[in-house]
C-alpha atoms as a PDB file:
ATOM      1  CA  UNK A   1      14.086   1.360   7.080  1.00  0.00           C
ATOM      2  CA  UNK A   2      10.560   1.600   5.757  1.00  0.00           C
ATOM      3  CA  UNK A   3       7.844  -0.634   6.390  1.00  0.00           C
ATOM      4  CA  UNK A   4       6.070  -0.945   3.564  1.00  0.00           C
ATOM      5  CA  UNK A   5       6.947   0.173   0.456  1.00  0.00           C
ATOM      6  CA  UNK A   6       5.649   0.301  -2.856  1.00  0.00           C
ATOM      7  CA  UNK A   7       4.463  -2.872  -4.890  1.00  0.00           C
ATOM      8  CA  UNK A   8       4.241  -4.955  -1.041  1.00  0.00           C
ATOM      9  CA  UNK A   9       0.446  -6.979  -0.842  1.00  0.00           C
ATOM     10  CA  UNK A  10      -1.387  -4.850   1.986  1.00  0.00           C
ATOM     11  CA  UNK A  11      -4.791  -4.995   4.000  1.00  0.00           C
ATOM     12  CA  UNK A  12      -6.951  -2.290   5.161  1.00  0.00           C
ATOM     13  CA  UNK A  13      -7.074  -3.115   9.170  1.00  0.00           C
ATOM     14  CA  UNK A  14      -9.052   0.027  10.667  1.00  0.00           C
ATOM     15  CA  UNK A  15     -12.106   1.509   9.234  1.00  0.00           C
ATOM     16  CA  UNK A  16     -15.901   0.807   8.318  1.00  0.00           C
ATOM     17  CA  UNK A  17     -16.452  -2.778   7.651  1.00  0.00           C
ATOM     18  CA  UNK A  18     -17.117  -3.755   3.615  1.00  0.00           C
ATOM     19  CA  UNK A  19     -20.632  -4.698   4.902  1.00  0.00           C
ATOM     20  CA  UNK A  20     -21.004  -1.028   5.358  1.00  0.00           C
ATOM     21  CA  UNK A  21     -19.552   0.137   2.263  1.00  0.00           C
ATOM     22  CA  UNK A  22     -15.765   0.646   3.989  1.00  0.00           C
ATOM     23  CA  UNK A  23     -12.493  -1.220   3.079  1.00  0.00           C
ATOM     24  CA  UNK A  24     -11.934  -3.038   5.964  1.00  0.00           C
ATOM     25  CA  UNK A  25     -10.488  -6.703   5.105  1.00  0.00           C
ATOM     26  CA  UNK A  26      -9.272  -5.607   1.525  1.00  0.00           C
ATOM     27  CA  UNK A  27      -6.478  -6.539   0.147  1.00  0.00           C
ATOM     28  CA  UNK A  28      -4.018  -4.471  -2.235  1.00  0.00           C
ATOM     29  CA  UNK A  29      -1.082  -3.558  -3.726  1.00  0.00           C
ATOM     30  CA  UNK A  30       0.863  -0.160  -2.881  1.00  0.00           C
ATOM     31  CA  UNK A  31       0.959   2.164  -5.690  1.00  0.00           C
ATOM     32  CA  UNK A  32       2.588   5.262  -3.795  1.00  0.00           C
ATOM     33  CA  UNK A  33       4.457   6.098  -0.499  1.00  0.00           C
ATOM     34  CA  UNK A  34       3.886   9.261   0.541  1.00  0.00           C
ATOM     35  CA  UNK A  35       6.799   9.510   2.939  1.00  0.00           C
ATOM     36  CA  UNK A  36       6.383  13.495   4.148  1.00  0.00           C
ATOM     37  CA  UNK A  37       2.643  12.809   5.249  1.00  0.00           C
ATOM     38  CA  UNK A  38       3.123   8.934   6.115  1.00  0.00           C
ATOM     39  CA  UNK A  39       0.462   8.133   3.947  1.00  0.00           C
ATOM     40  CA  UNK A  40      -0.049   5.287   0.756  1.00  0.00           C
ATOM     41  CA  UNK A  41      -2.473   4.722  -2.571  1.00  0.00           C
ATOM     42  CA  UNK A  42      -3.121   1.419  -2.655  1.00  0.00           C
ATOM     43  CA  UNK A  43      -4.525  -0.075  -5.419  1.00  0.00           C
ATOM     44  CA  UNK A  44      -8.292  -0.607  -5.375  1.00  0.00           C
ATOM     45  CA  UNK A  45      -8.951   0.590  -2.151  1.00  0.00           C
ATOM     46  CA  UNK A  46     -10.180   4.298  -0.526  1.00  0.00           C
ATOM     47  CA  UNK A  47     -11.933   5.594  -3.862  1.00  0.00           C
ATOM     48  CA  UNK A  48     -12.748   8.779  -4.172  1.00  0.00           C
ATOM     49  CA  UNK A  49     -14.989  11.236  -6.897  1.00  0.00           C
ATOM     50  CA  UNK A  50     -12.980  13.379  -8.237  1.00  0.00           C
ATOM     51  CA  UNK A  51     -14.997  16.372 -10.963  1.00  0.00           C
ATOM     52  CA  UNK A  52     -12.773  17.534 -13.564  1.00  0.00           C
ATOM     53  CA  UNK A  53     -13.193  20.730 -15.418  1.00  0.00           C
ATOM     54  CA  UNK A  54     -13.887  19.924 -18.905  1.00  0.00           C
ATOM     55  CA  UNK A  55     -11.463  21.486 -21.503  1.00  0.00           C
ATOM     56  CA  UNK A  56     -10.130  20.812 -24.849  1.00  0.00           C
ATOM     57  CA  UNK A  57      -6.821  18.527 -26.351  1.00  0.00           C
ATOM     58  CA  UNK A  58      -5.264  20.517 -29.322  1.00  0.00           C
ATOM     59  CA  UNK A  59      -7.152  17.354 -31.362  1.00  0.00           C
ATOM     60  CA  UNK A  60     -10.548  18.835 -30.142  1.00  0.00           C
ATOM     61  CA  UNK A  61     -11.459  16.440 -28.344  1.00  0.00           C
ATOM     62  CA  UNK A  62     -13.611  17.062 -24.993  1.00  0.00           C
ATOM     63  CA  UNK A  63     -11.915  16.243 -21.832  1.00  0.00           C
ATOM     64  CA  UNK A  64     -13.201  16.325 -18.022  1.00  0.00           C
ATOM     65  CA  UNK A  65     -16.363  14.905 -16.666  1.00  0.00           C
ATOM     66  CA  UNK A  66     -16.275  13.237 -13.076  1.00  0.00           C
ATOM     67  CA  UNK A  67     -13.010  10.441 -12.504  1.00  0.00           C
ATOM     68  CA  UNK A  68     -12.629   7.880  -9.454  1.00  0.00           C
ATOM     69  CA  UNK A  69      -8.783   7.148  -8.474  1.00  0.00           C
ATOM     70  CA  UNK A  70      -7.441   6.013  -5.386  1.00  0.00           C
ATOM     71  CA  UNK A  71      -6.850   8.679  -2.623  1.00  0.00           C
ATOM     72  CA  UNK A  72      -4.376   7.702   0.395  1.00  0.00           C
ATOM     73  CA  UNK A  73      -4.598   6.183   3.066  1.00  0.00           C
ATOM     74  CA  UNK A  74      -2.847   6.134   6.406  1.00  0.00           C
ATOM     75  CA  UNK A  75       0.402   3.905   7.067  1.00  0.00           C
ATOM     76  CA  UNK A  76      -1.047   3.313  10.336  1.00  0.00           C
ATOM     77  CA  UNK A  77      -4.397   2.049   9.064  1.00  0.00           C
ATOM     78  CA  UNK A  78      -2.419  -1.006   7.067  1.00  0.00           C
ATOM     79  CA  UNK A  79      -0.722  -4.212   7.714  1.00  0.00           C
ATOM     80  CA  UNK A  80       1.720  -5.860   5.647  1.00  0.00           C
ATOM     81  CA  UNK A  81       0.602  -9.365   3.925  1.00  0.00           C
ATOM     82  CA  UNK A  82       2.184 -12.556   5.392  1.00  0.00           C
ATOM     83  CA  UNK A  83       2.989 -13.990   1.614  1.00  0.00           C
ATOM     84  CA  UNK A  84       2.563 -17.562   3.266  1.00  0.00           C
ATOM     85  CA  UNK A  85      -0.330 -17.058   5.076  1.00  0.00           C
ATOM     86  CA  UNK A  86      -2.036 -14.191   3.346  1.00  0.00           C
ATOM     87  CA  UNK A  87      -2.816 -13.015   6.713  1.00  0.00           C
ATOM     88  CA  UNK A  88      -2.215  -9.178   8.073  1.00  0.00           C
ATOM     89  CA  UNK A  89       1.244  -9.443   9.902  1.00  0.00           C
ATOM     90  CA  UNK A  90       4.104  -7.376  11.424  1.00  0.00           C
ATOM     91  CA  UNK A  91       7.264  -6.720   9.763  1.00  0.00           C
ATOM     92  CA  UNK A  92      11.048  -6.767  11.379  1.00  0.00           C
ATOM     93  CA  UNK A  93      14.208  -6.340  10.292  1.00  0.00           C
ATOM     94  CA  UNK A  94      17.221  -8.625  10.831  1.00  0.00           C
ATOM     95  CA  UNK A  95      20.963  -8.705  10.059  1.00  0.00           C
ATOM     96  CA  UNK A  96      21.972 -10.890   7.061  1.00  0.00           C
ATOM     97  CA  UNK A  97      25.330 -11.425   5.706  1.00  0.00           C
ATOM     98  CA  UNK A  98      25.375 -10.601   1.881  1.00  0.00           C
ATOM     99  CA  UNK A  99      28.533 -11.546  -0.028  1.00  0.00           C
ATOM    100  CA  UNK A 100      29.167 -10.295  -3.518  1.00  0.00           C
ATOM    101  CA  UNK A 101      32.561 -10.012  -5.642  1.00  0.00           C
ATOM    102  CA  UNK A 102      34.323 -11.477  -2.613  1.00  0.00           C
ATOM    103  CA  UNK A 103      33.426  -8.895  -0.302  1.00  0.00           C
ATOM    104  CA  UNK A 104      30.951 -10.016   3.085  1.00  0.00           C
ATOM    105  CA  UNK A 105      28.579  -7.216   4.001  1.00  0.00           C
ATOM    106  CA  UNK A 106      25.953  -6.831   6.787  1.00  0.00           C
ATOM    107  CA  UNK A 107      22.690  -6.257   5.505  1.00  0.00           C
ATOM    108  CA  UNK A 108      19.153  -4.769   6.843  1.00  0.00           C
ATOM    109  CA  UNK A 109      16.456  -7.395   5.332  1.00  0.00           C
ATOM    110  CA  UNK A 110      12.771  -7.428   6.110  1.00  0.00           C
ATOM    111  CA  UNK A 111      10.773  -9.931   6.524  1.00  0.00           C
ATOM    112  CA  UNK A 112       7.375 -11.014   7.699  1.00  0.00           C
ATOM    113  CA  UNK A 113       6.681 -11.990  11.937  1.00  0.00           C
ATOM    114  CA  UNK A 114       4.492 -14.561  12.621  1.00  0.00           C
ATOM    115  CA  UNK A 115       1.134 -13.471  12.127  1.00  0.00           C
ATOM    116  CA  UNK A 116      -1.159 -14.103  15.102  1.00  0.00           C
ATOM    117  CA  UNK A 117      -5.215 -15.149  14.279  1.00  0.00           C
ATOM    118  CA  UNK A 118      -6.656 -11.754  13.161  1.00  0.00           C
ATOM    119  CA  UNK A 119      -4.289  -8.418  13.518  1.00  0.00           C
END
């Protein structure tokens, strides 16, 4: 079962400090899961300069110049938000019993550990 997954509240926890111009401390929300290279986009955070060639719509009008967008990020170099605390935490899964048309059914559920003074 997946850690994180797109739309959760993350932090940056590894990295150059935002006093240095890094993202270290920011907070965001996941965009993308890149499964294959265990990597995510998360909103706001690792931007990078991106030049695009500059072309023509069928309208005529001129397209390219240089962009910024989000490029991704490590799943290692993330924590999940603690929605309580707003704090970087760990995530586990437990067994809860869902029951729906009359039928009981064991189900994997995340949810967030306690999360200690600075992770």
């Amino acid at each position: 079962m997946a850690k994180i997954k797109k739309g959760d509240l993350v932090q940056v926890i590894t990295g150059a400090a935002q006093a240095r111009g890094g993202d270290r401390g920011k907070q965001g929300r996941v965009i993308e899961v890149l499964v294959e290279q265990n990597r995510v986009v998360v909103e706001g955070i690792n931007f990078v300069t991106k030049h695009v060639r500059v072309g023509q719509t069928q309208r005529g009008s001129k397209t390219g110049g240089i962009e910024t967008h989000e490029a991704p990020i490590h799943i290692s170099n993330v924590a999940l938000v603690d929605p309580e605390t707003k704090k970087p935490t760990r995530v586990g899964h437990r067994v809860d019993q869902v029951t729906k048309d009359g039928v009981t059914k064991s189900v994997r559920v995340r949810y967030a550990k306690k999360s200690g003074k600075d992770l």
